[in-house]
C-alpha atoms as a PDB file:
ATOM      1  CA  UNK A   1     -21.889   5.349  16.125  1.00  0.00           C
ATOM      2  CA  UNK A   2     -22.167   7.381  12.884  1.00  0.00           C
ATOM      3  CA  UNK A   3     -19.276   7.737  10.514  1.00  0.00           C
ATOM      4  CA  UNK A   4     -17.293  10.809  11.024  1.00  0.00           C
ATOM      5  CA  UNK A   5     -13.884  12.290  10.246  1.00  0.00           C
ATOM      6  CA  UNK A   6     -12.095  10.330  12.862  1.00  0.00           C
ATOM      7  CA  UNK A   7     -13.038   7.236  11.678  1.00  0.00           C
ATOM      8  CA  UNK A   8      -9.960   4.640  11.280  1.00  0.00           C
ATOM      9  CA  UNK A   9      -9.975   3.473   7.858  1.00  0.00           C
ATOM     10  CA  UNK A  10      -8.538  -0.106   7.051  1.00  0.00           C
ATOM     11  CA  UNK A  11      -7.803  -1.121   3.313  1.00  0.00           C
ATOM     12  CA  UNK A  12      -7.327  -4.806   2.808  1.00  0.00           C
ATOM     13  CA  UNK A  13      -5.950  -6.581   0.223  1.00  0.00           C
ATOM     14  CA  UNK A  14      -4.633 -10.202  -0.326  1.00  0.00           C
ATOM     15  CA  UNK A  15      -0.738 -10.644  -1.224  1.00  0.00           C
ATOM     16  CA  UNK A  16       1.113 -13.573  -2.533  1.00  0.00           C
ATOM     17  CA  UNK A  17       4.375 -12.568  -0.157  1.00  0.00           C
ATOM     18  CA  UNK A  18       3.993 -10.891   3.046  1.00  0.00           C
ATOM     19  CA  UNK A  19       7.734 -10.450   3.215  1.00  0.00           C
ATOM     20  CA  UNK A  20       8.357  -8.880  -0.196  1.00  0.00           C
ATOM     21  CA  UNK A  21       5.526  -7.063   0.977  1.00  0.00           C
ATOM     22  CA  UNK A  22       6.752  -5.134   4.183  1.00  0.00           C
ATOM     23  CA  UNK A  23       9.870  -4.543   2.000  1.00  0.00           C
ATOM     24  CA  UNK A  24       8.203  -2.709  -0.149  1.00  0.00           C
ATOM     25  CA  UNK A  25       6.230  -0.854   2.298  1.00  0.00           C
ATOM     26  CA  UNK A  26       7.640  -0.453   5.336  1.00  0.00           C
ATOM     27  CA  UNK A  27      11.216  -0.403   4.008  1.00  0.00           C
ATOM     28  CA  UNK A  28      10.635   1.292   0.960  1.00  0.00           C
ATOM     29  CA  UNK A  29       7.733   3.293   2.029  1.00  0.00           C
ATOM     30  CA  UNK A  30       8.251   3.846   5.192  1.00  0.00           C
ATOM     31  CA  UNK A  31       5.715   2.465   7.286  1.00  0.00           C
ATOM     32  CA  UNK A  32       5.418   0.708  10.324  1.00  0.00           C
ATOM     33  CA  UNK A  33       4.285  -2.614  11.213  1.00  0.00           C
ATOM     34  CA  UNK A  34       1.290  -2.083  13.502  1.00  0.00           C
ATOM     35  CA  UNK A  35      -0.208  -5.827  13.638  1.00  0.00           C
ATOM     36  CA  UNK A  36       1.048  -9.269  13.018  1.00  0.00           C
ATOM     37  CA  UNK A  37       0.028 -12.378  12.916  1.00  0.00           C
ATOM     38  CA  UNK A  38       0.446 -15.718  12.084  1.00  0.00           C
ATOM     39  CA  UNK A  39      -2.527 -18.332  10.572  1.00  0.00           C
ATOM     40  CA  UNK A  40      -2.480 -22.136  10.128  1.00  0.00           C
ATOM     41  CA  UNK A  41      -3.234 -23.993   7.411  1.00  0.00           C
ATOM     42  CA  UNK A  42      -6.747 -24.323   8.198  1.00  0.00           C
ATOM     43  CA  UNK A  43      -9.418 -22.640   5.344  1.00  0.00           C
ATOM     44  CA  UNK A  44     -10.022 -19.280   7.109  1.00  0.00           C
ATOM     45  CA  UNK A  45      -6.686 -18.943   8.663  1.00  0.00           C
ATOM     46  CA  UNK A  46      -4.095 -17.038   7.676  1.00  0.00           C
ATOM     47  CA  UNK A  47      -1.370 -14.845   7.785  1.00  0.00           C
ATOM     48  CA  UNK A  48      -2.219 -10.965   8.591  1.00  0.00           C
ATOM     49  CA  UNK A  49       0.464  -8.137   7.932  1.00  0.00           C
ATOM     50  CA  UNK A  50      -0.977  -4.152   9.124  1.00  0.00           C
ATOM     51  CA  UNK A  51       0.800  -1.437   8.027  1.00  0.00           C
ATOM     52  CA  UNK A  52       0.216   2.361   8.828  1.00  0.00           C
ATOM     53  CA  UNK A  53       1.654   5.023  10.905  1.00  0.00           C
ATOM     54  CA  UNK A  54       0.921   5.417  14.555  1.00  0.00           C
ATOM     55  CA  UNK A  55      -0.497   9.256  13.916  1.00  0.00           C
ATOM     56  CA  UNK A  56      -2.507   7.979  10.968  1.00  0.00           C
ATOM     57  CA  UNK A  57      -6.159   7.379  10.843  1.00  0.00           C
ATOM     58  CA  UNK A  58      -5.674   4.350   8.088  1.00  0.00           C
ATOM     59  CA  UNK A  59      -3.951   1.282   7.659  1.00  0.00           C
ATOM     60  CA  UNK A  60      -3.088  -1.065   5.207  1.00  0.00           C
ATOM     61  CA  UNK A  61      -4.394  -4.421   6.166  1.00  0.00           C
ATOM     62  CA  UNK A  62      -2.073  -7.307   3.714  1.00  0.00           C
ATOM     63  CA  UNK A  63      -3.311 -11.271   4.217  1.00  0.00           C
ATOM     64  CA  UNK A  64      -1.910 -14.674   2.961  1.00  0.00           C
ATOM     65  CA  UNK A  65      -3.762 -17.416   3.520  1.00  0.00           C
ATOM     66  CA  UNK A  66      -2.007 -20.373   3.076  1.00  0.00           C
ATOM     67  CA  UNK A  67      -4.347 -23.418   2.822  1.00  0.00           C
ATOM     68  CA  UNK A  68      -6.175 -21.558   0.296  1.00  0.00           C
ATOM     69  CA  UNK A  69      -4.058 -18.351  -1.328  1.00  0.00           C
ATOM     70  CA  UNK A  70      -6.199 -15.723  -3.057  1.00  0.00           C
ATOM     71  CA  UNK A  71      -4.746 -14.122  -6.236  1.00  0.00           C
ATOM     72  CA  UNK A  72      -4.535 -10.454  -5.719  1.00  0.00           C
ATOM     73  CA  UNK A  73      -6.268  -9.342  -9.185  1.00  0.00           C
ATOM     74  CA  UNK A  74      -5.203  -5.449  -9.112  1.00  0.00           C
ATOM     75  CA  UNK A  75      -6.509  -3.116 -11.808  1.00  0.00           C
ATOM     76  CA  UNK A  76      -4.202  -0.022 -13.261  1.00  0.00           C
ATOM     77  CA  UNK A  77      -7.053   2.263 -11.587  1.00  0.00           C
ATOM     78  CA  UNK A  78      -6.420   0.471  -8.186  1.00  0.00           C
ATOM     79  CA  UNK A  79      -4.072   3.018  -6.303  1.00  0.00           C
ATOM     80  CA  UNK A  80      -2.817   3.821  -3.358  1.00  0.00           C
ATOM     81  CA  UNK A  81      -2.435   7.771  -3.441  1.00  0.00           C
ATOM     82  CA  UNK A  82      -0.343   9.930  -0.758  1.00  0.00           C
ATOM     83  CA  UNK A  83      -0.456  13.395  -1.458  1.00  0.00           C
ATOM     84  CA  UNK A  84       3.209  14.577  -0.894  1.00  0.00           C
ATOM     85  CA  UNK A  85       2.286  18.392  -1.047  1.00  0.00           C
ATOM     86  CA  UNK A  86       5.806  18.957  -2.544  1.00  0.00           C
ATOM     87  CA  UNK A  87       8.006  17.377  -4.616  1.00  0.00           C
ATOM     88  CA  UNK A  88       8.012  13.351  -4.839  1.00  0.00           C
ATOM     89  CA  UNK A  89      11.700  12.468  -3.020  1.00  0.00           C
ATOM     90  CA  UNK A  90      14.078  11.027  -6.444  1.00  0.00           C
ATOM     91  CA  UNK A  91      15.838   8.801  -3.053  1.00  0.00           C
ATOM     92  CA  UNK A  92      12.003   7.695  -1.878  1.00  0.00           C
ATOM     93  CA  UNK A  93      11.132   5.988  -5.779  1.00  0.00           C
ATOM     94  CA  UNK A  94      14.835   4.670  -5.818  1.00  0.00           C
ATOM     95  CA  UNK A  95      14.166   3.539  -2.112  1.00  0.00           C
ATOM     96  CA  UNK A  96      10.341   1.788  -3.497  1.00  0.00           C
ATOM     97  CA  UNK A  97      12.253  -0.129  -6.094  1.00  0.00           C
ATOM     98  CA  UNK A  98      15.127  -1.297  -4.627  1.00  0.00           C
ATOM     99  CA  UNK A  99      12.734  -2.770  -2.318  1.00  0.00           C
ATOM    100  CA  UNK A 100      10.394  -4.729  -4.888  1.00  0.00           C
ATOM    101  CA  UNK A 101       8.791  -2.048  -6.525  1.00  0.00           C
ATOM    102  CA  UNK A 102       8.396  -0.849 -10.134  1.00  0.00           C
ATOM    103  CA  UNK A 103       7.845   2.361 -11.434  1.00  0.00           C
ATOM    104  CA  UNK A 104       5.386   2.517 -14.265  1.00  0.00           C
ATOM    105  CA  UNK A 105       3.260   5.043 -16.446  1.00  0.00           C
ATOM    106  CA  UNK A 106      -0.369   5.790 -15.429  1.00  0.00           C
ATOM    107  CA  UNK A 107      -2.873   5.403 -18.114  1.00  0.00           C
ATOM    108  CA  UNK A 108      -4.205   8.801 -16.543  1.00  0.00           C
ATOM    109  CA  UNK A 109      -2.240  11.863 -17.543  1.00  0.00           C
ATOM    110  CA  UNK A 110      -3.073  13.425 -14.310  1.00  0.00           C
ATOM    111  CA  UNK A 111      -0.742  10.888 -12.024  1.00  0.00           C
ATOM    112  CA  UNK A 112       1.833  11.103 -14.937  1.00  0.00           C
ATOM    113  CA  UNK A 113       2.411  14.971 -14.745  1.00  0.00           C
ATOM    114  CA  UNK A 114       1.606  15.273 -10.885  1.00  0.00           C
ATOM    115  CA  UNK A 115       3.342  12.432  -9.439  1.00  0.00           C
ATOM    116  CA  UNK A 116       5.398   9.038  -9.769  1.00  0.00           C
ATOM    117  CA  UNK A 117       3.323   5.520 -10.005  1.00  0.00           C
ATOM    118  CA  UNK A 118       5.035   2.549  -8.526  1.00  0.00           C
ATOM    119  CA  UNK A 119       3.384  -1.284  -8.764  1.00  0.00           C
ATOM    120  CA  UNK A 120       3.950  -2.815  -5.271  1.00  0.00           C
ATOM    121  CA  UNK A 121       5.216  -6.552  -5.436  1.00  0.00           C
ATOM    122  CA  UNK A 122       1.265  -7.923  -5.558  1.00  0.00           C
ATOM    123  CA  UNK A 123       0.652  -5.195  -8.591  1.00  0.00           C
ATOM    124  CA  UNK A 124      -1.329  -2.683  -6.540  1.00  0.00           C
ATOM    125  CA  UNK A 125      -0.407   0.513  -7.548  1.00  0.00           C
ATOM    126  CA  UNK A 126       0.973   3.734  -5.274  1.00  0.00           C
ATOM    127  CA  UNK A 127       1.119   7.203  -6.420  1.00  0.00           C
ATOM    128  CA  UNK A 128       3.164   9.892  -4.993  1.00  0.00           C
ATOM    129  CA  UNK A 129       1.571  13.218  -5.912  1.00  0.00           C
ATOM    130  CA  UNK A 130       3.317  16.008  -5.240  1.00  0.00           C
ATOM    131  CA  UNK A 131      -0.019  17.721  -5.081  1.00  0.00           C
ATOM    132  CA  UNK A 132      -1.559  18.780  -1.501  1.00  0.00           C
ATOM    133  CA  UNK A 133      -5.383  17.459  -0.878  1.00  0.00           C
ATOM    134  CA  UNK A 134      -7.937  18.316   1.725  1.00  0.00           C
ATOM    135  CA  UNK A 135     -11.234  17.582   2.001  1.00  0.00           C
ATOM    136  CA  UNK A 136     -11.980  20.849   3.810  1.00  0.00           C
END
């Protein structure tokens, strides 16, 4: 089956705390868990954390493994962008941070004057761009 515009789209990244992870995004964010599950201590098991929206066509896809942890190694340019198509919610950032997050300043002027950057508790960055986007 070919790629198409209703292909589900899963981005997966390792994290050092799955819990301080759904606080930031499902309690911060917003998002719901879709998936969970729990891994041994084995090498290749480990614990899985999904996170999305039931009407989305994406989720977040967070792992732990626990016999052998891998370092999440996030860059500045690694982000996580929602396009708000309105102003970025001043109780949503408050919301992000009390919740493990940290706002800070994108090395690109662009997220800096259209949005608000917040590092996630592994370092992976989110931007909320008050910006609309369509591919159309």
């Amino acid at each position: 089956m070919p790629i198409d515009g209703r292909s589900h789209i899963r981005i997966a990244r390792p994290s050092r705390d799955l819990a301080a992870a759904e606080r930031f995004w499902a309690q911060g964010l917003g998002l719901s868990v879709v998936w969970r599950a729990e891994g041994g201590f084995e090498p290749g098991e480990h614990d899985l954390l999904m996170l999305g929206r039931p009407d989305a066509g994406w989720h977040l896809e967070l792992v732990h493994e626990r016999g052998r942890p891998v370092e999440p190694r996030p860059t500045e340019e690694d982000l996580l962008v929602v396009y708000l198509d309105g102003p970025v919610p001043d109780d949503l950032v408050a919301r992000l941070e009390a919740h493990g997050g940290k706002r800070v300043p994108s090395p690109n002027p662009y997220w800096n004057q259209w949005g608000v950057t917040i590092e996630d508790p592994d370092g992976y960055r989110l931007v909320l761009c008050e910006r609309g986007w369509s591919n159309a």
